[in-house]
C-alpha atoms as a PDB file:
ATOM      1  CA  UNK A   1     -89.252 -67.186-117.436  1.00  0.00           C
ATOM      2  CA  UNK A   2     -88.736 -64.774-114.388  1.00  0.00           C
ATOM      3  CA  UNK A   3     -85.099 -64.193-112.641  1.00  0.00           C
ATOM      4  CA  UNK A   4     -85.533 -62.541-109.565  1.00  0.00           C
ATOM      5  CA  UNK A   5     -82.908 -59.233-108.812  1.00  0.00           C
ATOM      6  CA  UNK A   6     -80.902 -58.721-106.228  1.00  0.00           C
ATOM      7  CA  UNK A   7     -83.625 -56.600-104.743  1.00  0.00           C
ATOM      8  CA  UNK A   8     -86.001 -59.632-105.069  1.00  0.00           C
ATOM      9  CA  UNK A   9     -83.760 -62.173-103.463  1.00  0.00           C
ATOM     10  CA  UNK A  10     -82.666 -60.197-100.329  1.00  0.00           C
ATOM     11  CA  UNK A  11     -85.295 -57.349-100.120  1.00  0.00           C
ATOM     12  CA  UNK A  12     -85.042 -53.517 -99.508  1.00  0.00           C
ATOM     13  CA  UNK A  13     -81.326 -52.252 -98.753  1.00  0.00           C
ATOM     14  CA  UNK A  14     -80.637 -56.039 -98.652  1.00  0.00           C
ATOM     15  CA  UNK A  15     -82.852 -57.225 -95.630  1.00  0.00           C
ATOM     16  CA  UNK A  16     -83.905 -60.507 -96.072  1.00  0.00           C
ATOM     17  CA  UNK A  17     -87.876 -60.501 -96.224  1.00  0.00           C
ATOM     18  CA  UNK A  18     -89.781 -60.020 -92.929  1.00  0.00           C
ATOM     19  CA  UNK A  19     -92.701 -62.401 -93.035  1.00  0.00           C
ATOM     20  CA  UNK A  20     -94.005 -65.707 -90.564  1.00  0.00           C
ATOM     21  CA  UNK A  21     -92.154 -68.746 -92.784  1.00  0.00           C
ATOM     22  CA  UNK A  22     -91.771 -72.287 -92.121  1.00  0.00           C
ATOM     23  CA  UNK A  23     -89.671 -73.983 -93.754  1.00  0.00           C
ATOM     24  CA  UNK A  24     -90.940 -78.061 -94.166  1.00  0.00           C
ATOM     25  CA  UNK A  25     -87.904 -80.312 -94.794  1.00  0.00           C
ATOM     26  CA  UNK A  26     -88.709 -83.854 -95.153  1.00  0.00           C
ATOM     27  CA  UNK A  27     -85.792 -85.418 -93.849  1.00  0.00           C
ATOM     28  CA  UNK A  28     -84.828 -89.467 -94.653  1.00  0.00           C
ATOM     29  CA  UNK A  29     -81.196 -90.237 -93.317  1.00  0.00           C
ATOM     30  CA  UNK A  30     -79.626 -86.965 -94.182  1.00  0.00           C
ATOM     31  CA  UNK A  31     -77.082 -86.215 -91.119  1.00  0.00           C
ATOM     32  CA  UNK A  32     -74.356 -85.254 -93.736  1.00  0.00           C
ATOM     33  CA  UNK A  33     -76.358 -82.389 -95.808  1.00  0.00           C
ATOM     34  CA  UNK A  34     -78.356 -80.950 -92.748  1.00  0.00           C
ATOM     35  CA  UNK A  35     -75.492 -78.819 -91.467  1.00  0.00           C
ATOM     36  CA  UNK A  36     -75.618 -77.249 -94.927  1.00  0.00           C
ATOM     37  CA  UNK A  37     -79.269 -76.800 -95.814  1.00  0.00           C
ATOM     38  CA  UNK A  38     -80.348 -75.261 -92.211  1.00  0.00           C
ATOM     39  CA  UNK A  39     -77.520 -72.821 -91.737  1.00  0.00           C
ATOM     40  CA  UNK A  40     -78.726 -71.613 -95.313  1.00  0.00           C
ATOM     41  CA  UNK A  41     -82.569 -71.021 -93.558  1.00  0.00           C
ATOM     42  CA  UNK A  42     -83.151 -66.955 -94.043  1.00  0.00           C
ATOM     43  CA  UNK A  43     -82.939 -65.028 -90.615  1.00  0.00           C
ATOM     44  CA  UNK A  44     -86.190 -65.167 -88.944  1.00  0.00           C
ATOM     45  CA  UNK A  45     -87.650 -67.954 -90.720  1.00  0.00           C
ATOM     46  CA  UNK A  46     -88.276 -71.441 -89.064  1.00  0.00           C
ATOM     47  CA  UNK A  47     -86.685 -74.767 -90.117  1.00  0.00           C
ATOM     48  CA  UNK A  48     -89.186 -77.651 -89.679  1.00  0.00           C
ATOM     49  CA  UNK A  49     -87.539 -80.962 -89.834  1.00  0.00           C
ATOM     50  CA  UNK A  50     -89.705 -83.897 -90.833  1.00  0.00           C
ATOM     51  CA  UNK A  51     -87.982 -87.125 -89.767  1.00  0.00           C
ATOM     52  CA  UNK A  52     -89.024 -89.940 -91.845  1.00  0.00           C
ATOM     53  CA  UNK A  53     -87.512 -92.684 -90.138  1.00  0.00           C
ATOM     54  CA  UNK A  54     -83.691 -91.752 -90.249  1.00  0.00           C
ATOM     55  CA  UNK A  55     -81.351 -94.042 -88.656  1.00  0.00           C
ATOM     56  CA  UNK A  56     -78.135 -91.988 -88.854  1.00  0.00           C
ATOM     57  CA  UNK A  57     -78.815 -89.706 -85.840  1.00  0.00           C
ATOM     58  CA  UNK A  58     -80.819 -86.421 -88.161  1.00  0.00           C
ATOM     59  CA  UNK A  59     -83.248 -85.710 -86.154  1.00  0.00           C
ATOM     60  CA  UNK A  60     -80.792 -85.338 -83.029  1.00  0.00           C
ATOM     61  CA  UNK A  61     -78.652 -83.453 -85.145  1.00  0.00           C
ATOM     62  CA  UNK A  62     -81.625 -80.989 -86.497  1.00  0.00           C
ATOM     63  CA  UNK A  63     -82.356 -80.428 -82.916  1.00  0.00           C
ATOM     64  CA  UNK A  64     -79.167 -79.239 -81.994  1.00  0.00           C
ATOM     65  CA  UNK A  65     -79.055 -76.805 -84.990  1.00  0.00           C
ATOM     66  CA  UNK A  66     -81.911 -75.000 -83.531  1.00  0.00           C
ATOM     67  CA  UNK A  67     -84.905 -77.155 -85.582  1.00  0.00           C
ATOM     68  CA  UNK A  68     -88.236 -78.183 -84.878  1.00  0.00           C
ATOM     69  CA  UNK A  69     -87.986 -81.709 -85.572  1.00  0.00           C
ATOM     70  CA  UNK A  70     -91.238 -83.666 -86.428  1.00  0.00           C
ATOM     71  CA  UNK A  71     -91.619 -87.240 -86.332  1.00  0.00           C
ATOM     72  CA  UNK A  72     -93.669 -88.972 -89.373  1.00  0.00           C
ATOM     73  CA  UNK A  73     -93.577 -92.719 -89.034  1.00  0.00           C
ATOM     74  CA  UNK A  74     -95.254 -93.436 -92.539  1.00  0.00           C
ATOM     75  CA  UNK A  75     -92.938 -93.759 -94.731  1.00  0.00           C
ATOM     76  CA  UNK A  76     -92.680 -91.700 -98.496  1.00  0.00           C
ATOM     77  CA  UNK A  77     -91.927 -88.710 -99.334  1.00  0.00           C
ATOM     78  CA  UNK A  78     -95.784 -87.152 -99.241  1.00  0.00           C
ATOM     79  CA  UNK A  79     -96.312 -88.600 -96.030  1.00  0.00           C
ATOM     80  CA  UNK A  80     -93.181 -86.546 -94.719  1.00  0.00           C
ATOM     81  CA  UNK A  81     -94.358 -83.414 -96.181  1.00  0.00           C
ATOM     82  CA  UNK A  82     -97.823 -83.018 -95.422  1.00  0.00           C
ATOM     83  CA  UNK A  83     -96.741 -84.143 -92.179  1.00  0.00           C
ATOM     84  CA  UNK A  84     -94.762 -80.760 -91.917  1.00  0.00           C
ATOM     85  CA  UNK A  85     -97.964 -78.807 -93.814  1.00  0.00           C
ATOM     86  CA  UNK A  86    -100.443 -79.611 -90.700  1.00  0.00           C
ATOM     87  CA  UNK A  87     -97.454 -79.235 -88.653  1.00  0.00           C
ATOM     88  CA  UNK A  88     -96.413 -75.765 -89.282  1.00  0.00           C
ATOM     89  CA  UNK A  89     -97.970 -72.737 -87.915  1.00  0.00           C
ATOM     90  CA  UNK A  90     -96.612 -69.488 -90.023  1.00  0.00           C
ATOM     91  CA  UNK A  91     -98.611 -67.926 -92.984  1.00  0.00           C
ATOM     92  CA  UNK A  92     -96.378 -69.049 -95.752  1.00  0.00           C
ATOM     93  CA  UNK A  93     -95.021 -72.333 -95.954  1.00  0.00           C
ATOM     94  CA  UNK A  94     -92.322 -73.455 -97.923  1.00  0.00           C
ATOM     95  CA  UNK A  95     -90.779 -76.592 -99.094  1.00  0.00           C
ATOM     96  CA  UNK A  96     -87.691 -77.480 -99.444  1.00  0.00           C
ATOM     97  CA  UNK A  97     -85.329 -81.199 -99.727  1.00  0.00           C
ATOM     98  CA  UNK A  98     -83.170 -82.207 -97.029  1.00  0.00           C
ATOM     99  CA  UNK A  99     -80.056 -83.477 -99.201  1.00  0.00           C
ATOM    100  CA  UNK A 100     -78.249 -79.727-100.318  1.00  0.00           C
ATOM    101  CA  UNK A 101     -79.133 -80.353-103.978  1.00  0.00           C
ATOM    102  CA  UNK A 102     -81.279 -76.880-103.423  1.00  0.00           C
ATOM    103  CA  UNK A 103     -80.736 -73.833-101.397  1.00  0.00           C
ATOM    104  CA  UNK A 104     -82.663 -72.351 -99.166  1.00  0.00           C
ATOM    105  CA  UNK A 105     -81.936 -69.348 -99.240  1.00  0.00           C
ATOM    106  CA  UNK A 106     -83.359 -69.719-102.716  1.00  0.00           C
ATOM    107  CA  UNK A 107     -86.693 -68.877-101.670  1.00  0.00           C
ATOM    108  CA  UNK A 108     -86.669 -65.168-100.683  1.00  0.00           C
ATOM    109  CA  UNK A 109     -88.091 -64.281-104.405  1.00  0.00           C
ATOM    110  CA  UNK A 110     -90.472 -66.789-103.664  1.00  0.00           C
ATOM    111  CA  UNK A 111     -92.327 -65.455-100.765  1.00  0.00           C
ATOM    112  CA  UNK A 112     -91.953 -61.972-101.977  1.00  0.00           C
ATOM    113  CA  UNK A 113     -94.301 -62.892-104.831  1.00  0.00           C
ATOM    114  CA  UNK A 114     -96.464 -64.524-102.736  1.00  0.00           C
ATOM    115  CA  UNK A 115     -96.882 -61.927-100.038  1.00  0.00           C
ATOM    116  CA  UNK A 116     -97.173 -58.962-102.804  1.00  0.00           C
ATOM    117  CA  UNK A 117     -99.758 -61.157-104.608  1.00  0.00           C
ATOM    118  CA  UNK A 118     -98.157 -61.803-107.686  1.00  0.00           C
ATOM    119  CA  UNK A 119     -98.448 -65.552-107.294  1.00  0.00           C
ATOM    120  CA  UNK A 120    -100.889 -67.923-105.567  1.00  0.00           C
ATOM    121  CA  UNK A 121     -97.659 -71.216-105.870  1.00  0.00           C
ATOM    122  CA  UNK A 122     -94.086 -70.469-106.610  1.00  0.00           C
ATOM    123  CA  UNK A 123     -92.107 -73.522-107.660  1.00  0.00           C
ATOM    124  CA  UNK A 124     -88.436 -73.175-108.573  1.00  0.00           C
ATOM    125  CA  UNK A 125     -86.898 -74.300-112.010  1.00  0.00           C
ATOM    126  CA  UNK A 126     -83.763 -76.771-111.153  1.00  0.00           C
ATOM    127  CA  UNK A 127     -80.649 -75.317-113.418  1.00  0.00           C
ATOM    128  CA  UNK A 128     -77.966 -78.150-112.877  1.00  0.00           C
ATOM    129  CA  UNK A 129     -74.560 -76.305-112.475  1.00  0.00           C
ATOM    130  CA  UNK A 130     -72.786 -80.140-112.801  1.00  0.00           C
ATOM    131  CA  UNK A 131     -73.276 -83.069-115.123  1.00  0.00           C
ATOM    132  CA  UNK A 132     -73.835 -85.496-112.615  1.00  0.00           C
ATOM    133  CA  UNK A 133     -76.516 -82.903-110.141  1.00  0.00           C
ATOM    134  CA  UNK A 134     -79.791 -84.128-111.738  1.00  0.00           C
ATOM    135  CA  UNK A 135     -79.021 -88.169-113.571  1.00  0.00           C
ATOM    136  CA  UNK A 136     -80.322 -88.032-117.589  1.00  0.00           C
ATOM    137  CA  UNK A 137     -83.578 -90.726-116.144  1.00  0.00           C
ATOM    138  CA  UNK A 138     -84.462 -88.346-113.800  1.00  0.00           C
ATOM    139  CA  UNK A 139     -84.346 -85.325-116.222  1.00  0.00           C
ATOM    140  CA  UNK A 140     -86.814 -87.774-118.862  1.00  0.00           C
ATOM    141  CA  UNK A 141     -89.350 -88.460-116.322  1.00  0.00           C
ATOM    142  CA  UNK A 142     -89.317 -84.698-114.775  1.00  0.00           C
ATOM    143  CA  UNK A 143     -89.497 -83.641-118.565  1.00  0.00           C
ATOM    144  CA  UNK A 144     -92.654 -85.968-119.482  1.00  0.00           C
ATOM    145  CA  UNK A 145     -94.807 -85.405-116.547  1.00  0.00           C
ATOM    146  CA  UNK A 146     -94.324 -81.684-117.144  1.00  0.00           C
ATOM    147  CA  UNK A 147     -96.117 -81.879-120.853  1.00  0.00           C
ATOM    148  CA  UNK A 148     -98.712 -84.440-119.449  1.00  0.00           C
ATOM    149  CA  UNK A 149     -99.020 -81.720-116.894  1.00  0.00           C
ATOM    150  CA  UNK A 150     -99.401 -79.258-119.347  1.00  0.00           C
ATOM    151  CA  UNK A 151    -102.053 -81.147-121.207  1.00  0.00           C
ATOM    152  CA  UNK A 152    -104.168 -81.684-117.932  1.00  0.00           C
ATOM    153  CA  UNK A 153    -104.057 -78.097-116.464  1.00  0.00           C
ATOM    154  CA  UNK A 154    -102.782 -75.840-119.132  1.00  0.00           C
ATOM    155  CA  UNK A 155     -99.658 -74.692-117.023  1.00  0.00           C
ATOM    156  CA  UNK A 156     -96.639 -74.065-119.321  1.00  0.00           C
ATOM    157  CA  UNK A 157     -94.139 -75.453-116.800  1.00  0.00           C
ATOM    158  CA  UNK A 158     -91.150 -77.073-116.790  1.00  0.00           C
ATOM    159  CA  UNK A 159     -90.316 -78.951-113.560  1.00  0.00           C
ATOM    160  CA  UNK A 160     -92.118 -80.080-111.223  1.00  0.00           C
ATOM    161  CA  UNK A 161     -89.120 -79.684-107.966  1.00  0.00           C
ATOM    162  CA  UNK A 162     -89.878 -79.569-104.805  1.00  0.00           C
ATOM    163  CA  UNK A 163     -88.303 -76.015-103.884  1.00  0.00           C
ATOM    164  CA  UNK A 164     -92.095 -73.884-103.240  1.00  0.00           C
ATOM    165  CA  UNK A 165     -94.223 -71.520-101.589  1.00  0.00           C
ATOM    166  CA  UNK A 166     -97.381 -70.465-100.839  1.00  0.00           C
ATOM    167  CA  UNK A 167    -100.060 -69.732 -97.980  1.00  0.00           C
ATOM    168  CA  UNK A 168    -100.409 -72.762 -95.268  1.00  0.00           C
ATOM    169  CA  UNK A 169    -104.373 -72.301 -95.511  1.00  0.00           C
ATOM    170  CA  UNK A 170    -104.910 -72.754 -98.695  1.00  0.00           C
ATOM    171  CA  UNK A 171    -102.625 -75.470 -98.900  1.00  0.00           C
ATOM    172  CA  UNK A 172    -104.167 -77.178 -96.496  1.00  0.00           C
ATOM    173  CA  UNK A 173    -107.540 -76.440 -98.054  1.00  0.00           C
ATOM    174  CA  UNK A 174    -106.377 -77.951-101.015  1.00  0.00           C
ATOM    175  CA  UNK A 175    -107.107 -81.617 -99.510  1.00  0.00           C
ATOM    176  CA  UNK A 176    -104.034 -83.438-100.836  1.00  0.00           C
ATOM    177  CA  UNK A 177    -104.393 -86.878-100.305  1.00  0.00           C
ATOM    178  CA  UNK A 178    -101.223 -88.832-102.258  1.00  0.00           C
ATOM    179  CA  UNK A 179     -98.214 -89.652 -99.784  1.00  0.00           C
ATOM    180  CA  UNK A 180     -95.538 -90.617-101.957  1.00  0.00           C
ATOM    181  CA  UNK A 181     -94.014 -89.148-104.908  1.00  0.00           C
ATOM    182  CA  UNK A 182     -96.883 -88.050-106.103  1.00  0.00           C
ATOM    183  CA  UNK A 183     -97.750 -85.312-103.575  1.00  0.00           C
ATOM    184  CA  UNK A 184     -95.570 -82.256-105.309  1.00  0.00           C
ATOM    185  CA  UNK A 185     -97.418 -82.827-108.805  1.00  0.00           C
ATOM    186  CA  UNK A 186    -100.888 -83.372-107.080  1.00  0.00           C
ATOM    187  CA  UNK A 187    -100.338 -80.193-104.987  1.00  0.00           C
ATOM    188  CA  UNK A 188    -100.036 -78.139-108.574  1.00  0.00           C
ATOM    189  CA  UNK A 189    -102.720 -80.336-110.089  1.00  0.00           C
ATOM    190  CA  UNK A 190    -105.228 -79.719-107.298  1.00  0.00           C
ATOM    191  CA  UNK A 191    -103.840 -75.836-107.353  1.00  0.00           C
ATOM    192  CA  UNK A 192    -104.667 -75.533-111.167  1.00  0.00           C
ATOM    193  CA  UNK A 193    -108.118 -77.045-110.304  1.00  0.00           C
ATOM    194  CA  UNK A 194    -108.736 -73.892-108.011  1.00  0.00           C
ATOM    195  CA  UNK A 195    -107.455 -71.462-110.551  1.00  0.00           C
ATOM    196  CA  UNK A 196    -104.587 -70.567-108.382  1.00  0.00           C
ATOM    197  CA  UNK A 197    -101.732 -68.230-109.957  1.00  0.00           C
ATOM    198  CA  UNK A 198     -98.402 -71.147-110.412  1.00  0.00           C
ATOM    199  CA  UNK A 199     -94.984 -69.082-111.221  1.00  0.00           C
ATOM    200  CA  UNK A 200     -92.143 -71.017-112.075  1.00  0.00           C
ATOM    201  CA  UNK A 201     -88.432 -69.496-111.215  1.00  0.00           C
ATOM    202  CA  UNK A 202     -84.714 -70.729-112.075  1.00  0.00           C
ATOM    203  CA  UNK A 203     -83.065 -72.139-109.436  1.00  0.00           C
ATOM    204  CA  UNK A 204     -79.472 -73.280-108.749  1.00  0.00           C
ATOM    205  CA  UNK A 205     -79.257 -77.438-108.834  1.00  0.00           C
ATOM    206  CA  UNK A 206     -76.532 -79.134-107.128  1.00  0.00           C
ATOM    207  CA  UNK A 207     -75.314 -82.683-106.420  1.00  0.00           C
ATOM    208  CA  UNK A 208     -77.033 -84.094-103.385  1.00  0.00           C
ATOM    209  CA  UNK A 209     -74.998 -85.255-100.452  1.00  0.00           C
ATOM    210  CA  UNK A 210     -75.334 -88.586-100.199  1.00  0.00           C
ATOM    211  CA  UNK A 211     -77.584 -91.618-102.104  1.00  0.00           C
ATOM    212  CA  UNK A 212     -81.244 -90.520-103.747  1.00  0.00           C
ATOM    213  CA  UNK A 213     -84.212 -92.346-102.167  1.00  0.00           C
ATOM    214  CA  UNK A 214     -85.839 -91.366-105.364  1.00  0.00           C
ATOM    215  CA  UNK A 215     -84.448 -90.328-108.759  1.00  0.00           C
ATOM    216  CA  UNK A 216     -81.038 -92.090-107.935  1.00  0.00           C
ATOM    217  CA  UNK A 217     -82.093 -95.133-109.588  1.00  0.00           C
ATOM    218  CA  UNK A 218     -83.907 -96.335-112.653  1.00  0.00           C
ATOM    219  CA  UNK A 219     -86.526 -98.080-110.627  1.00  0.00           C
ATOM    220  CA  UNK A 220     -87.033 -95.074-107.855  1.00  0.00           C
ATOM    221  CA  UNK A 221     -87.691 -93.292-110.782  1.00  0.00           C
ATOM    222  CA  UNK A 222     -90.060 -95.179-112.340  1.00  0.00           C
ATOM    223  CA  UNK A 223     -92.228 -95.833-109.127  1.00  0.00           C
ATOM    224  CA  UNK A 224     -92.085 -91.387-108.780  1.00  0.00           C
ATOM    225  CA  UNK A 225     -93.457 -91.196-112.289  1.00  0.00           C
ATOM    226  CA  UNK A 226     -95.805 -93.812-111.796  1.00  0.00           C
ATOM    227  CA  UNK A 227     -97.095 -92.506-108.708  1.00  0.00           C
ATOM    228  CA  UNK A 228     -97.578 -89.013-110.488  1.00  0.00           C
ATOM    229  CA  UNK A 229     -99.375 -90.645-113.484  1.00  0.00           C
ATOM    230  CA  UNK A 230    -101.957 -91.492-111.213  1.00  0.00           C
ATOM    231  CA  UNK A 231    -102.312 -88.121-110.186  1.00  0.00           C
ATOM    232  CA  UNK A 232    -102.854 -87.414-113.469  1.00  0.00           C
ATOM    233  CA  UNK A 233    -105.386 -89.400-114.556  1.00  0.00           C
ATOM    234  CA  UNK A 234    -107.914 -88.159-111.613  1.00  0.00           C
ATOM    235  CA  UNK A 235    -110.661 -86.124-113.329  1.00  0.00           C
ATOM    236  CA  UNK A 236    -110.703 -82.368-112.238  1.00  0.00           C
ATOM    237  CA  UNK A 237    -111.805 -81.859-108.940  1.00  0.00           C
ATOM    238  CA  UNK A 238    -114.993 -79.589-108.558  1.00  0.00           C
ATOM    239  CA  UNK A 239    -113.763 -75.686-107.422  1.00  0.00           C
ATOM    240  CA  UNK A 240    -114.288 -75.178-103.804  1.00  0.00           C
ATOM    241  CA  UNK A 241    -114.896 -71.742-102.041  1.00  0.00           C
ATOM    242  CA  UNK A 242    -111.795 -71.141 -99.473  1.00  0.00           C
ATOM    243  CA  UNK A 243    -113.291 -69.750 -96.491  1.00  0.00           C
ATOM    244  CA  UNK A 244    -112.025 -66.045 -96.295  1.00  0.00           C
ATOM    245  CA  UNK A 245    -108.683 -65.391 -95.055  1.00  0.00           C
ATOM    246  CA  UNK A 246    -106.848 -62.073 -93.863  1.00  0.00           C
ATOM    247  CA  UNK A 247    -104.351 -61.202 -96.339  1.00  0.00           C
ATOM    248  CA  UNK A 248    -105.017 -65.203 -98.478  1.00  0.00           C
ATOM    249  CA  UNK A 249    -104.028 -64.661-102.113  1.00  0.00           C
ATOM    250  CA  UNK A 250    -106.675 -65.611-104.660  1.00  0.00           C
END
């Protein structure tokens, strides 16, 4: 498993990394956590809200933190997400959720791998510094769609979170077509298909502010890993030739 250094998370003589990065955070009633998450954006990067149907005032409040603020109208979690992939216009694209469980400041190391070439997908490994920051049902699931991941692609990983980076072209390129739970697992899936390089780094995991739309309950869970054993069973997709890109990793 790879720890990024100091160096890694903040750069040369501790400048954060200079690069065109959008942020995508799919947003669902989270007026309480946004303060947090966007004043932790890197300098120079762009926060791109995705609002999901919030009723509790986020977008308006993502705004007035300096945001670009996307409306998605179809609701799940993919649906917000890709909505902020075709959406964003910088070469890397990160991902990030919208509840403060994850930092995103986090994700220096990951774009430094990406722009140096060491990695085609960065994903971060949650490390829950609380017993209550990542409930024991939600831990199972993540745990058994990692091996059934591992038996479909051959990646030895061991979450599947939503904390990520990696070029918006070949993202897009990618096709992804779920738009609910399943789109984080079908973007590795469909990733793996293409032979892309997938590193996997440890990343702090905190309680989220406020309830879970997901993994907060038994049932939310169950519907996330049902969604994602669907992606699962979908024979390999045939390898597709990425039209050439200026500076795409490969």
């Amino acid at each position: 498993m790879t720890t990024p250094s100091d160096e890694d998370e903040r750069g040369p003589g501790g400048a954060p990394v200079a690069a065109s990065v959008d942020v995508v955070l799919p947003c669902l009633d989270e007026a309480e956590a946004l303060p947090r998450v966007l004043e932790r954006i890197p300098p120079g990067w762009s926060a791109l809200v995705v609002d999901n149907g919030s009723t509790d005032g986020s977008a308006d409040i993502a705004r007035s933190l300096g945001a670009r603020v996307v409306h998605e109208a179809r609701r799940g979690f993919g649906a917000a997400c890709h909505a902020g992939l075709t959406a964003a216009t910088a070469d890397i694209v990160c991902f990030c959720d919208c509840d403060a469980s994850l930092d995103p400041a986090d994700l220096v190391p990951f774009v430094r791998r990406v722009l140096a070439g060491e990695a085609d997908l960065v994903l971060g490994r949650r490390r829950p510094r609380s017993f209550g920051a990542w409930p024991a049902h939600a831990r199972a699931g993540n745990l058994a769609l990692a091996r059934l991941l591992r038996r479909r692609t051959g990646l030895r990983l061991h979450d599947l979170g939503p904390l990520r980076a990696a070029r918006r072209e070949p993202l897009l390129a990618l096709g992804l077509t779920d738009r609910r739970s399943g789109y984080p697992l079908e973007m590795v899936v469909r990733a793996a298909d293409e032979g892309w390089r997938v590193a996997e780094y440890d990343v702090p995991y905190l309680p989220r502010t406020g309830a879970s739309k997901v993994t907060g309950t038994w049932r939310g869970t169950w519907q996330a890993v049902r969604d994602m054993s669907r992606v699962l069973a979908e024979p390999p997709m045939p390898r597709t030739e990425l039209p050439a890109l200026e500076g795409a990793v490969r």
